[in-house]
Structures are given as structure tokens and as C-alpha cells.
C-alpha atoms as a PDB file:
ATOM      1  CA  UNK A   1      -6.603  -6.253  75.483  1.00  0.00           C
ATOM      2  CA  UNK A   2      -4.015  -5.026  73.413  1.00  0.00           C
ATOM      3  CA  UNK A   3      -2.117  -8.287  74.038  1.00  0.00           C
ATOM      4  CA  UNK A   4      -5.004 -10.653  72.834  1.00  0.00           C
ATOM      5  CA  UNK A   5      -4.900  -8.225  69.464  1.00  0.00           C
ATOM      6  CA  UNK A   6      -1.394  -8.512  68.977  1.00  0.00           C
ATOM      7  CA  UNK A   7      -1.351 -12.356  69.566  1.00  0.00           C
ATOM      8  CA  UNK A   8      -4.457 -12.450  66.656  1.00  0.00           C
ATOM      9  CA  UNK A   9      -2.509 -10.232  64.586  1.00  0.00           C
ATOM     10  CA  UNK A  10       0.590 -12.227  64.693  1.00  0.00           C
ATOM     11  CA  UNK A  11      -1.665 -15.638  63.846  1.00  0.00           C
ATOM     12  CA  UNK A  12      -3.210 -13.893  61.300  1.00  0.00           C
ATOM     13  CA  UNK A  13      -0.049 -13.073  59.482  1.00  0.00           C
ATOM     14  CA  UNK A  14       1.332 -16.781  60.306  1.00  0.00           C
ATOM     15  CA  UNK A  15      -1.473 -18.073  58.529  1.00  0.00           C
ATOM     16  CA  UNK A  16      -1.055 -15.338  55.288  1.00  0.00           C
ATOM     17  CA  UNK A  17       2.154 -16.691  55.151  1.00  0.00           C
ATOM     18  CA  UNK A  18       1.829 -19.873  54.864  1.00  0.00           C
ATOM     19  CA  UNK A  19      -1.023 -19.475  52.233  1.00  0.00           C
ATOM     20  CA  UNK A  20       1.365 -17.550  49.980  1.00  0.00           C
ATOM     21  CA  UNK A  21       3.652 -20.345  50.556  1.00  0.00           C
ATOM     22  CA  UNK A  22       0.720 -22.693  49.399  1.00  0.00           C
ATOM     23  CA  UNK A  23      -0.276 -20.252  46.778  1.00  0.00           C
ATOM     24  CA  UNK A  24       4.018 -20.489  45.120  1.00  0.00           C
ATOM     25  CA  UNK A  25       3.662 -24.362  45.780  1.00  0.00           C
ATOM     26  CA  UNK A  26       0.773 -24.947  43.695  1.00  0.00           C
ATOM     27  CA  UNK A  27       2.302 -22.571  41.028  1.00  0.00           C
ATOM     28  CA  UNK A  28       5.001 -24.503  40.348  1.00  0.00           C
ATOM     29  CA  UNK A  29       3.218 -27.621  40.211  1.00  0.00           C
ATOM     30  CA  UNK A  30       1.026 -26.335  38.127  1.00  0.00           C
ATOM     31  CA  UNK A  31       4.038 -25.542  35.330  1.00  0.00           C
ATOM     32  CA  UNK A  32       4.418 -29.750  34.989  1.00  0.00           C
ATOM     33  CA  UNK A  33       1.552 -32.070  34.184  1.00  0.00           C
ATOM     34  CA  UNK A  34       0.600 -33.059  37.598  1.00  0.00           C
ATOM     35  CA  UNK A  35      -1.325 -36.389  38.420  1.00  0.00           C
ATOM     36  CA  UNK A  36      -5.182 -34.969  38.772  1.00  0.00           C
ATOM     37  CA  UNK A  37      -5.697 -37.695  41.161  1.00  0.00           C
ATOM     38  CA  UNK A  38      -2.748 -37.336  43.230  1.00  0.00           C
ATOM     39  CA  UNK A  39      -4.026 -35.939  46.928  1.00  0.00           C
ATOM     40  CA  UNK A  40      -1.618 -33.688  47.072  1.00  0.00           C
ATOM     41  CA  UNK A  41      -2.389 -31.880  44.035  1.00  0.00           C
ATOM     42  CA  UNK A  42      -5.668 -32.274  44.671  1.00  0.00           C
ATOM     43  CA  UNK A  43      -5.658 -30.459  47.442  1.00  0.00           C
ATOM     44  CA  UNK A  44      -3.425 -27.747  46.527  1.00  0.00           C
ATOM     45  CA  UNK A  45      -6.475 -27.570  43.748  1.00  0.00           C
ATOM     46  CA  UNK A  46      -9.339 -27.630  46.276  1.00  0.00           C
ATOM     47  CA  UNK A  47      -7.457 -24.406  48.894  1.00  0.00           C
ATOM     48  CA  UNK A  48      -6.344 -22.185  46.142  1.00  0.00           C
ATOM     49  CA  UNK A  49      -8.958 -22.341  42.899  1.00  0.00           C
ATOM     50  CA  UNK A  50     -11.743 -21.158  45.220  1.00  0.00           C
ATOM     51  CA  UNK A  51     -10.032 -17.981  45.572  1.00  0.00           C
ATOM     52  CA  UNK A  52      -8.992 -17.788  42.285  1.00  0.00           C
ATOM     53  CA  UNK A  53     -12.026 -17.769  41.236  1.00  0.00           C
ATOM     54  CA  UNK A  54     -12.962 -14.798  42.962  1.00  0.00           C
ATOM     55  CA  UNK A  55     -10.481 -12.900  41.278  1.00  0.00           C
ATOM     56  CA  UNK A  56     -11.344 -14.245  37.637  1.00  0.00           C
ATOM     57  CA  UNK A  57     -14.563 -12.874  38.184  1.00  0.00           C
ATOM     58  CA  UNK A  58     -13.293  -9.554  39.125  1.00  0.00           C
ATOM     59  CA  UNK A  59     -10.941  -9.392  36.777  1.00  0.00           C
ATOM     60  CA  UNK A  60      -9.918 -11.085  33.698  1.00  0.00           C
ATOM     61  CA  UNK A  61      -6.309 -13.274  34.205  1.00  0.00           C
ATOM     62  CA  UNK A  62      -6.017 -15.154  31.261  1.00  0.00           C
ATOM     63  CA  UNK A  63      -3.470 -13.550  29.190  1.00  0.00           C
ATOM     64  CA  UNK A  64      -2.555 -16.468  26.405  1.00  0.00           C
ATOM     65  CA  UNK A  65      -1.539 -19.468  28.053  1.00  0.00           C
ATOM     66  CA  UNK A  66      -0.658 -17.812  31.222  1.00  0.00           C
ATOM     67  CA  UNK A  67      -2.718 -17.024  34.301  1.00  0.00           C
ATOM     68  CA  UNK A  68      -1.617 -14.379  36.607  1.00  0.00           C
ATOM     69  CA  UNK A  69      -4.361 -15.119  39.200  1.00  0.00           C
ATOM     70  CA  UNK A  70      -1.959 -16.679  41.822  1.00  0.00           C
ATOM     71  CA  UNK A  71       0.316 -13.254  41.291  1.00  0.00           C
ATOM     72  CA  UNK A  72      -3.023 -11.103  41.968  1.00  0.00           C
ATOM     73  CA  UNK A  73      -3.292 -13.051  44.803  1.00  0.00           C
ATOM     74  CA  UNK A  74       0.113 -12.664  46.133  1.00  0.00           C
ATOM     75  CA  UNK A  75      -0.044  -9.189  45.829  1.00  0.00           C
ATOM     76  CA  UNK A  76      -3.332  -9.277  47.910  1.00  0.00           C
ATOM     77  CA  UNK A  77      -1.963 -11.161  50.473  1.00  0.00           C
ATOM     78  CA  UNK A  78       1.479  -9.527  50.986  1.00  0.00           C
ATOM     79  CA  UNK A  79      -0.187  -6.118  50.959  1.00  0.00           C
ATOM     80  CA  UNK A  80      -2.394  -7.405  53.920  1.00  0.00           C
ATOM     81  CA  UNK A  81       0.540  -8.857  55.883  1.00  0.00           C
ATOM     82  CA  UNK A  82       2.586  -5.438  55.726  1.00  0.00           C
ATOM     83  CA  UNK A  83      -0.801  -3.790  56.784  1.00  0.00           C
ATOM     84  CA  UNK A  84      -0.872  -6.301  59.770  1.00  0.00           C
ATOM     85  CA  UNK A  85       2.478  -5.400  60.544  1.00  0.00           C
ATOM     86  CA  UNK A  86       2.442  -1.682  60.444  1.00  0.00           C
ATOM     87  CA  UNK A  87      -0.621  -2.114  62.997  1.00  0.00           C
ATOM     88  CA  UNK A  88       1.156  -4.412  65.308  1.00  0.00           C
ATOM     89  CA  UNK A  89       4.456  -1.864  65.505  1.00  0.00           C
ATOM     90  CA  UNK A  90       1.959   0.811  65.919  1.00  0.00           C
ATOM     91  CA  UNK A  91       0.558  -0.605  69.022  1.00  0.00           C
END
């Protein structure tokens, strides 16, 4: 048993990873004038606005012309993957 939690554990963080990584992608497209239509952007768009959009109901991100949503997010995200982590040394 412990096994089959460790191995969930371990995808679990694989996959928080690679959001983050998704999350710092679509950041820096973000900072250029990106093609609305191109697929990639849209679906950089379509994986990380819907959680965004959590948070900017939460809590208001706008500050100016900058959005720290993505950096709430990160935060989130990395906190959970250290919490992962501490559980899988721990067992």
C-alpha cells in the first residue's frame, strides 16, 4: 500500500511540475503580442485562465497593467509540491 501512495505522490508532483512549467511558459508569452489564433497560445490560454480565474475571484490581481495571478498560482503550486514531498520522505 504504501508503495501505490508513493508512486501517486511522485505522479502527482510530476504533473505540478510541469504545470508550473506551463504556468512560466504562458507568462512569458503573454509579455509579447501573441497571435490569438495561434494553437499554441491558444492552448496555453484554454489550461491556465480557468484557474486564474479562480483566483481573480478570490482575490483581486490586477495591480495597473500587471497581473500577478500566474505568481499566486506558483506559489500555490510549489507550496503543494514541498507538502507532497515532506509526505513522501516521511513514509
Amino acid at each position: 500500500m504504501n508503495a501505490l501512495l508513493i508512486s501517486l505522490l511522485q505522479t502527482l508532483e510530476i504533473i505540478i511540475k510541469i504545470y508550473l512549467l506551463v504556468i512560466v511558459i504562458s507568462s512569458l508569452i503573454s509579455w509579447v503580442q501573441p497571435n490569438p489564433y495561434n494553437p499554441l497560445v491558444q492552448f496555453l490560454r484554454s489550461i491556465t485562465e480557468p484557474v486564474y480565474a479562480i483566483i481573480r475571484r478570490i482575490i483581486p490581481t490586477t495591480f495597473g497593467m500587471i497581473d500577478i495571478a500566474p505568481l499566486i498560482v506558483c506559489i500555490i503550486l510549489i507550496f503543494l509540491d514541498n507538502l507532497i514531498m515532506n509526505f513522501i520522505y516521511a513514509v
